[in-house]
Protein backbone atom coordinates (compact mmCIF):
# COMPACT_ATOMS: atom_id res chain seq x y z
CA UNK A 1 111.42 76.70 100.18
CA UNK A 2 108.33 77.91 99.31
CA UNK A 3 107.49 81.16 97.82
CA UNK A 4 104.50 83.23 97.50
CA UNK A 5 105.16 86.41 95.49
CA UNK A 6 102.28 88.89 94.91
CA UNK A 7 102.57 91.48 92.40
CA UNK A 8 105.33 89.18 90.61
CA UNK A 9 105.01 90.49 87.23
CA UNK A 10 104.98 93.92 87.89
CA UNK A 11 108.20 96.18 87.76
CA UNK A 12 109.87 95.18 91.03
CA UNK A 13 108.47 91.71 91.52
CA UNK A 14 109.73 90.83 88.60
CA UNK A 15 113.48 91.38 89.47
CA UNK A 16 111.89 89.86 92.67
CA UNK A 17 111.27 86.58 90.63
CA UNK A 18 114.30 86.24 88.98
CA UNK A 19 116.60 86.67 92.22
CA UNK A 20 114.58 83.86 94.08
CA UNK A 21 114.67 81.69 90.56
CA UNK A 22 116.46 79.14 92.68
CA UNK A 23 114.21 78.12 95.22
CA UNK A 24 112.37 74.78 94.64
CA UNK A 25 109.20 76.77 94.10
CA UNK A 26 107.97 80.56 93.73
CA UNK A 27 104.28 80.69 93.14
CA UNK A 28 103.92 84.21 90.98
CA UNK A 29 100.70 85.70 91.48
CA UNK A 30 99.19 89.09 89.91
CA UNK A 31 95.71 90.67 88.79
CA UNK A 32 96.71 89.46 85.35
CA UNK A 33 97.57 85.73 86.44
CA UNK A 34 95.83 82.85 84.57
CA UNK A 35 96.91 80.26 87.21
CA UNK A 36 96.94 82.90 90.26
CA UNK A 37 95.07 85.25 90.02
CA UNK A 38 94.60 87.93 92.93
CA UNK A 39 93.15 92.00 93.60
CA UNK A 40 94.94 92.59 96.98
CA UNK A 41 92.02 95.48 97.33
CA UNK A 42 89.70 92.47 97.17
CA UNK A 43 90.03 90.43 100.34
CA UNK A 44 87.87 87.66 98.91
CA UNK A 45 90.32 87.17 96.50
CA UNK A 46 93.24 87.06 98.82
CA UNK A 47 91.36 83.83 100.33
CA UNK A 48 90.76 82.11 97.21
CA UNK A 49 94.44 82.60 96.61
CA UNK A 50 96.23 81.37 99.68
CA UNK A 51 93.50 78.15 99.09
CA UNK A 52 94.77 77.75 96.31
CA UNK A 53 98.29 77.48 96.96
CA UNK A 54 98.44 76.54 100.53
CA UNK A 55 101.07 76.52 102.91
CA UNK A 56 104.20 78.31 101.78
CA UNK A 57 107.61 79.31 103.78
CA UNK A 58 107.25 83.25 102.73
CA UNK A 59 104.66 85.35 101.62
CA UNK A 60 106.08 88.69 98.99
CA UNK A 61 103.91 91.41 97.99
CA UNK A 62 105.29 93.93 95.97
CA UNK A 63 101.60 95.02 94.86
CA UNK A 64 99.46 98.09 95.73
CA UNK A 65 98.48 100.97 93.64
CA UNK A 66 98.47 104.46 95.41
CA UNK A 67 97.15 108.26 93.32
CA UNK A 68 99.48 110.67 92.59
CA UNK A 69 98.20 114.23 92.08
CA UNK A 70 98.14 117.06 93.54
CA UNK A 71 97.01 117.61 97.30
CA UNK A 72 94.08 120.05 96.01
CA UNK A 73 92.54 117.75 93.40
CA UNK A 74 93.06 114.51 95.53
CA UNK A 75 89.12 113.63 96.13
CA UNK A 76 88.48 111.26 99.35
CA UNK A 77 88.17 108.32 96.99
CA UNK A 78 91.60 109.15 95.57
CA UNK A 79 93.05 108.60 99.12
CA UNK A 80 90.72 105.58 99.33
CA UNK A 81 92.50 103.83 96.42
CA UNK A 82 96.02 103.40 98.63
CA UNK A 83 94.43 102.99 101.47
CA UNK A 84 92.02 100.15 99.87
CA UNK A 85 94.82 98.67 97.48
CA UNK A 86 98.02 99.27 98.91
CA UNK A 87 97.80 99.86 102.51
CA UNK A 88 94.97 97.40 103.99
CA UNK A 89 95.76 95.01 100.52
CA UNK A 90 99.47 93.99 102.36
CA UNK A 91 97.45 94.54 105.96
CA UNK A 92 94.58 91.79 104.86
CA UNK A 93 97.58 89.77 102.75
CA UNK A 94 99.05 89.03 106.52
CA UNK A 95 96.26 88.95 108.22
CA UNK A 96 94.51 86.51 105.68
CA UNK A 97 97.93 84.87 105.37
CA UNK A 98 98.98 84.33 108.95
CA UNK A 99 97.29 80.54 108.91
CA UNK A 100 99.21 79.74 105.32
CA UNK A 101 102.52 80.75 106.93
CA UNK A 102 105.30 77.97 107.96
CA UNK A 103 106.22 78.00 111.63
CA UNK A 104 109.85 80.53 111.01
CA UNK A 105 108.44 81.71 108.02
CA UNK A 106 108.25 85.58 107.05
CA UNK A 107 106.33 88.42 105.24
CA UNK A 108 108.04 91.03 103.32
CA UNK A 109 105.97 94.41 101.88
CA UNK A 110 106.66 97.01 99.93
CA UNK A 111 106.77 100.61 100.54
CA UNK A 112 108.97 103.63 98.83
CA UNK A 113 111.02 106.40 99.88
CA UNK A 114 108.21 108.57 99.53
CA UNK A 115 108.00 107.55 103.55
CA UNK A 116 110.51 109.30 104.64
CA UNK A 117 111.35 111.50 101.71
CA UNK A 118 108.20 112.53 99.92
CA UNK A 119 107.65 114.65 96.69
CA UNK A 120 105.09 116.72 95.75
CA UNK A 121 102.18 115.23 94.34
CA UNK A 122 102.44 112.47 96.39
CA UNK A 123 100.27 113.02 99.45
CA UNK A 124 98.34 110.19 99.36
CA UNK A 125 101.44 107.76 99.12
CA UNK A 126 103.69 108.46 101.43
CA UNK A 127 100.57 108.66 103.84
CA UNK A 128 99.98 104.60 102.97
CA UNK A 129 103.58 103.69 102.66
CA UNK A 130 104.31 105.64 106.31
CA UNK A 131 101.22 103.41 107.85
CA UNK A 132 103.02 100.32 106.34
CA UNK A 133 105.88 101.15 108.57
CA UNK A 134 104.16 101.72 111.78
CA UNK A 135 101.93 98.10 110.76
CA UNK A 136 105.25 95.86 110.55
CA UNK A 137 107.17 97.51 113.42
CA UNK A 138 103.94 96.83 115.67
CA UNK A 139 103.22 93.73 114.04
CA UNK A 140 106.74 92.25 114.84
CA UNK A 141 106.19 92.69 119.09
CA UNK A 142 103.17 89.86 118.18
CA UNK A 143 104.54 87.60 115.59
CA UNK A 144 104.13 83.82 116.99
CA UNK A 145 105.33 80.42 116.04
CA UNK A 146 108.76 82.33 114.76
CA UNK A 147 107.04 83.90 112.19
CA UNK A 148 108.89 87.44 111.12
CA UNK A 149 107.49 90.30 109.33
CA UNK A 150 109.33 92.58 107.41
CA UNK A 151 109.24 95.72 104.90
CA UNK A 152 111.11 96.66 102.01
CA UNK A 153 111.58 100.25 100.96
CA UNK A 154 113.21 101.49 98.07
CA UNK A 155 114.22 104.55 96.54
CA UNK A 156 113.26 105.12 92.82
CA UNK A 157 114.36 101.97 90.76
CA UNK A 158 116.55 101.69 87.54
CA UNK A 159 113.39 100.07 85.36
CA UNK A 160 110.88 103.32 86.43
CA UNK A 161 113.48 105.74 85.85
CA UNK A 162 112.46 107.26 82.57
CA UNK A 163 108.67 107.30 84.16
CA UNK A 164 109.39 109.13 87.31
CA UNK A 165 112.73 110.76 86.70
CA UNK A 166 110.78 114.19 86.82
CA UNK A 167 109.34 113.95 90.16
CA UNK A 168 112.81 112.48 91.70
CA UNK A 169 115.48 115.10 90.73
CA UNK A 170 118.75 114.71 91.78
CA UNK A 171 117.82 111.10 92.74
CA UNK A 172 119.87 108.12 92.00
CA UNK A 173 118.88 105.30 90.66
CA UNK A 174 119.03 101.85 92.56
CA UNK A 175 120.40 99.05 90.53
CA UNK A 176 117.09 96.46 90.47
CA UNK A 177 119.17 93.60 91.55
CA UNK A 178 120.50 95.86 94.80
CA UNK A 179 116.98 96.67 95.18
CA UNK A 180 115.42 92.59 94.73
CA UNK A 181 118.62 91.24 97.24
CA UNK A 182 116.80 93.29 99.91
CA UNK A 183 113.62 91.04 99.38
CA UNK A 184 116.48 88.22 99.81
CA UNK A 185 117.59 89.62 103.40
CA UNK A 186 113.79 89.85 104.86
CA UNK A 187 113.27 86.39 103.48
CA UNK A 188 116.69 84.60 104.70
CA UNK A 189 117.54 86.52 107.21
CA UNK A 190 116.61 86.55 110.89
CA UNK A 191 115.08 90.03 110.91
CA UNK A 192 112.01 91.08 112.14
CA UNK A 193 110.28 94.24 112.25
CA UNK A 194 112.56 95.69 110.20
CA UNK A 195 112.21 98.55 107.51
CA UNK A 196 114.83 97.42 105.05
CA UNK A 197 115.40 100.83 103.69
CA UNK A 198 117.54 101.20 99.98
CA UNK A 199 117.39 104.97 98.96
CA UNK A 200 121.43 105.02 97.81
């Protein structure tokens, strides 16, 4: 199998990485990658990407930036940075991707609690991560040649605890490797359209 992971040295792709370390191949690409180097807010460099690594079994992004801050000082180019980055980044991933994909193979994104369980200062986040949702579940009723789509959402992981703690109280922390086995079930499993949600 095949594996292109986006956002693969960042803090959840890398626990990503290391739980799909088995595979014959997992292609690891990130803004700061030598060999593969991609701005998901950039679709031209989504293309020169999947050129470069052609046709692969599963596509992973666990990239996207989104601005936190409060609702009053969020400018429209704050909300313009998930919705450039994060949102239509994973959108134009597929879309761009959909020709690199393996007949049966899958897409997996990445979204956060913040969905269906938001914070304050977060307005312009759970906005982009709640569009994610609607994408893959309408995506899925189109999906062709057995190719799946799925999302992964997680709650507030072990590794970022000490960064976010304060805007998650009361909030456990998911174990990374409970958290990365979930990108394991959207890419081995039979699922599609699903929102693979783990908050607990």
């Amino acid at each position: 199998m095949k594996i292109l992971l986006v956002g693969g040295t960042g803090t959840i792709g890398k626990s990503v990485a290391d739980v799909f370390s088995a595979e014959r191949e997992v292609v690891i690409a990130s803004r700061s990658s030598k060999d593969f180097p991609i701005d998901i807010a950039d679709s031209d460099s989504i293309r020169d990407l999947l050129k470069s690594v052609r046709k692969v079994d599963a596509i992973i992004c666990a990239a996207g930036e989104a601005r936190w801050d409060n609702f009053e000082d969020l400018s429209e180019q704050d909300f313009y940075i998930g919705i450039r980055s994060k949102l239509m980044g994973q959108v134009n991933l597929v879309r761009l991707g959909m020709d690199y994909l393996s007949e049966g193979g899958s897409f997996t994104l990445t979204t956060g609690i913040l969905a269906d369980d938001p914070v304050p200062n977060t307005t312009s986040a759970a906005m982009v991560n709640g569009a994610i949702h609607s994408f893959v579940l309408a995506l899925s009723l189109e999906m062709k040649q057995g190719k799946r789509i799925n999302v992964v959402s997680s709650g507030m992981v072990q590794d970022a605890y000490e960064k976010y703690k304060n805007y998650f109280p009361g909030h456990t922390p998911i174990p990374m490797d409970k958290m990365a086995r979930a990108y394991v079930r959207s890419v081995k499993g039979k699922g599609n359209g699903q929102i693979i949600r783990v908050y607990e």
